[in-house]
C-alpha atoms as a PDB file:
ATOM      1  CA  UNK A   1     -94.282-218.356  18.440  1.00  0.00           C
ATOM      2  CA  UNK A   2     -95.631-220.647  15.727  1.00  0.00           C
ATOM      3  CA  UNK A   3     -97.897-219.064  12.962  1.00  0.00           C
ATOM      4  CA  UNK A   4    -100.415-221.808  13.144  1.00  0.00           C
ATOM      5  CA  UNK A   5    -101.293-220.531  16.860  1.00  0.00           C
ATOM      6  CA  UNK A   6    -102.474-216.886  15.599  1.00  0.00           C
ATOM      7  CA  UNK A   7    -105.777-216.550  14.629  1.00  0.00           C
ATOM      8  CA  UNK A   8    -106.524-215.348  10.670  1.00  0.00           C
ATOM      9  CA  UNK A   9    -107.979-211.945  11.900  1.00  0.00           C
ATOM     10  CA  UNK A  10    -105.251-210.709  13.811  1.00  0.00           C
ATOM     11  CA  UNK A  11    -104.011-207.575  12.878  1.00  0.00           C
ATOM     12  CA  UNK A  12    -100.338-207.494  13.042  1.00  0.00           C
ATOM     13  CA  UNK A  13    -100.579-203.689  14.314  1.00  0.00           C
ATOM     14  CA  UNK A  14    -101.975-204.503  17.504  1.00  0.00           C
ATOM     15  CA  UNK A  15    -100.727-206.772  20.784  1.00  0.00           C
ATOM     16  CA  UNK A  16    -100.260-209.965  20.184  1.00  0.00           C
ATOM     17  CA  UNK A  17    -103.457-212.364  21.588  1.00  0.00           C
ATOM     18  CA  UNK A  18    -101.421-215.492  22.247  1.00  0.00           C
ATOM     19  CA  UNK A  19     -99.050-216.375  24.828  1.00  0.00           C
ATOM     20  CA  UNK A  20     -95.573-217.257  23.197  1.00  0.00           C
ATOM     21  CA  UNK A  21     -93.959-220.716  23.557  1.00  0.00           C
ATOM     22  CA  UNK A  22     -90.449-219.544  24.043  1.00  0.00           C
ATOM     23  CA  UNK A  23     -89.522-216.247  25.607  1.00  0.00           C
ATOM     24  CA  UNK A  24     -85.446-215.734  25.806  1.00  0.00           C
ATOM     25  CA  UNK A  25     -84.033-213.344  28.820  1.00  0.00           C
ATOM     26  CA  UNK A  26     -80.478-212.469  29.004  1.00  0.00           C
ATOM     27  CA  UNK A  27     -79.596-211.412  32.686  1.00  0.00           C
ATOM     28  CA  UNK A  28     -78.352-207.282  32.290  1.00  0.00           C
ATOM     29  CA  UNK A  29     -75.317-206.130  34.584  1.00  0.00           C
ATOM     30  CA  UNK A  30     -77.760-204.587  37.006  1.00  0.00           C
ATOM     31  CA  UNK A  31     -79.735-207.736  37.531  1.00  0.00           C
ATOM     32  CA  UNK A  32     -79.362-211.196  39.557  1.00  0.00           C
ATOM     33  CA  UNK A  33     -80.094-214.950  38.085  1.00  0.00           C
ATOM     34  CA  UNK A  34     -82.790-214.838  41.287  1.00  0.00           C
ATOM     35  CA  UNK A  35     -84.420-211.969  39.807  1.00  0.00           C
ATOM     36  CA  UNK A  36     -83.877-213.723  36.438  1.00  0.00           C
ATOM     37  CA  UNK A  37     -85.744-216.859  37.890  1.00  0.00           C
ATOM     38  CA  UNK A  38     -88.679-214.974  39.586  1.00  0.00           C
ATOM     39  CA  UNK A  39     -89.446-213.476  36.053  1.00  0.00           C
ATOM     40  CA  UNK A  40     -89.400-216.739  34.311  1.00  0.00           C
ATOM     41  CA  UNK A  41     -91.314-218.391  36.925  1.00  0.00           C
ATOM     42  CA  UNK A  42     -94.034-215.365  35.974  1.00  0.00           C
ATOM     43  CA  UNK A  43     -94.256-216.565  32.546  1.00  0.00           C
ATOM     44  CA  UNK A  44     -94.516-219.876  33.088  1.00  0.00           C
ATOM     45  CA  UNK A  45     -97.644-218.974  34.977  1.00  0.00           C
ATOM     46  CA  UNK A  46     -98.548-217.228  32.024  1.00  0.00           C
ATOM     47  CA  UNK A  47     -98.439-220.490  30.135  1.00  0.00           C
ATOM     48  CA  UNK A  48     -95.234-220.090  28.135  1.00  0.00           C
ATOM     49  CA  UNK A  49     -93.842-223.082  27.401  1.00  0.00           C
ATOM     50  CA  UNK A  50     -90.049-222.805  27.996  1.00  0.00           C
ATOM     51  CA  UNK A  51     -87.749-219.948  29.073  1.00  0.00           C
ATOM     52  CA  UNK A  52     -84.094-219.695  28.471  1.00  0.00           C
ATOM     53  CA  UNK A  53     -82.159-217.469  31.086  1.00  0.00           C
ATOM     54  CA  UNK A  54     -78.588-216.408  28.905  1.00  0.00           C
ATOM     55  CA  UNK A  55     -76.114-215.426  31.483  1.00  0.00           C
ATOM     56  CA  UNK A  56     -73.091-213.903  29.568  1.00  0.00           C
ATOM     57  CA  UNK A  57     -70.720-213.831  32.890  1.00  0.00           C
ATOM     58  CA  UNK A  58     -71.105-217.740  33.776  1.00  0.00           C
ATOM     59  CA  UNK A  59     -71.146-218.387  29.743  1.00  0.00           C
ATOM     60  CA  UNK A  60     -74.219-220.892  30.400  1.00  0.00           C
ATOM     61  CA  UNK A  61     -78.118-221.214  29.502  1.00  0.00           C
ATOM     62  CA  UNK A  62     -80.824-222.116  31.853  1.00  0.00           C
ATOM     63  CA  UNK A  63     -84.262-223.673  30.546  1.00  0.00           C
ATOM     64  CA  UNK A  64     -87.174-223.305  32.761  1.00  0.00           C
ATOM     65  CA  UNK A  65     -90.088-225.991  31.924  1.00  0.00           C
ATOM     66  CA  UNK A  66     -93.350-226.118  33.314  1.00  0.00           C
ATOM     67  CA  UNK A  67     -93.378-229.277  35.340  1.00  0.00           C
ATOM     68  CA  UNK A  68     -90.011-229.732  34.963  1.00  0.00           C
ATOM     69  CA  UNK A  69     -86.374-228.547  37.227  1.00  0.00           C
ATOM     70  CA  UNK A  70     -84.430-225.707  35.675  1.00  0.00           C
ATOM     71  CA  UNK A  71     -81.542-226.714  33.359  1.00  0.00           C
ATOM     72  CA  UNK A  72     -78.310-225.639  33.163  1.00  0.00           C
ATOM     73  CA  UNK A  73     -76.229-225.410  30.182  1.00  0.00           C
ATOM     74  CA  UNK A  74     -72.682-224.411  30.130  1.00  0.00           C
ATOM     75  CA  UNK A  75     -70.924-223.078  26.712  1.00  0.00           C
ATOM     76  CA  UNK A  76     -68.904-226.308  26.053  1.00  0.00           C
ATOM     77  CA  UNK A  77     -72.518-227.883  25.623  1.00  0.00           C
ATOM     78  CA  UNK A  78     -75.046-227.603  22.837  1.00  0.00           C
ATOM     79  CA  UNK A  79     -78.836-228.467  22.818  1.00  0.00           C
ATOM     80  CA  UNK A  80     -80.956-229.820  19.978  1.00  0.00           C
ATOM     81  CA  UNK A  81     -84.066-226.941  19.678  1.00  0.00           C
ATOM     82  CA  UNK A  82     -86.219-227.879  16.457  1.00  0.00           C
ATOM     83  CA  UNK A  83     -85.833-231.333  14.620  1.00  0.00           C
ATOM     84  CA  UNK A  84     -82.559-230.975  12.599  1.00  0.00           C
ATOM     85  CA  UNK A  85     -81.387-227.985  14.575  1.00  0.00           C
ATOM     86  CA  UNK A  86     -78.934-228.041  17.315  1.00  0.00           C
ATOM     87  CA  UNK A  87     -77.505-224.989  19.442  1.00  0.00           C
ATOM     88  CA  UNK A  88     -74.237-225.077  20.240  1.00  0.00           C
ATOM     89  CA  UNK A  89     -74.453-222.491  23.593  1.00  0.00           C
ATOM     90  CA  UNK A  90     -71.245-221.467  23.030  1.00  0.00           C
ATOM     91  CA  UNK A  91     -72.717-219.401  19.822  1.00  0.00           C
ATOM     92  CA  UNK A  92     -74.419-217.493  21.896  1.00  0.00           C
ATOM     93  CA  UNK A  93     -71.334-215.780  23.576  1.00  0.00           C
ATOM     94  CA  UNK A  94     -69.177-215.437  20.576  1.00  0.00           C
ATOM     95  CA  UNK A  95     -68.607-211.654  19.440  1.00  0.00           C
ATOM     96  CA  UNK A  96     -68.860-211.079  15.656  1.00  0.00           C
END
């Protein structure tokens, strides 16, 4: 979430008042990508902007948009984020 959204009172010791523009799920062993979906279909409701479903066993990202069809991303792709800042997915799955 961007700075500029917060307001100058907040006290960082207490929830967070604004709805994030990004949340970022990875699916666990014990879940499904349809239980995966449901949830980010819940925050879009919420109003977040953009949800990215990781799925370490297919090695791909999916980004939910309001208004838009889910996207698929596979590792061999990458994704530009931010002006100046692309994603190769396949970072996301490499061990350190």
């Amino acid at each position: 979430m961007s700075y500029e959204q917060l307001p100058q009172a907040w006290n960082e010791d207490e929830p967070c008042p604004v709805v994030p523009e990004l949340v970022i799920e990875i699916i666990s062993p014990g879940q499904t990508f349809g239980e995966m979906t449901e949830k980010a279909t819940d925050y879009l409701l919420a109003g977040v902007d953009q949800v990215w479903v990781v799925d370490t066993k297919a090695r791909s990202l999916t980004i939910f948009e309001r208004d838009s069809l889910p996207q698929t991303i596979r590792s061999h792709s990458s994704i530009s984020i931010l002006p100046g800042f692309v994603l190769n997915v396949a970072d996301l799955f490499n061990v350190v």
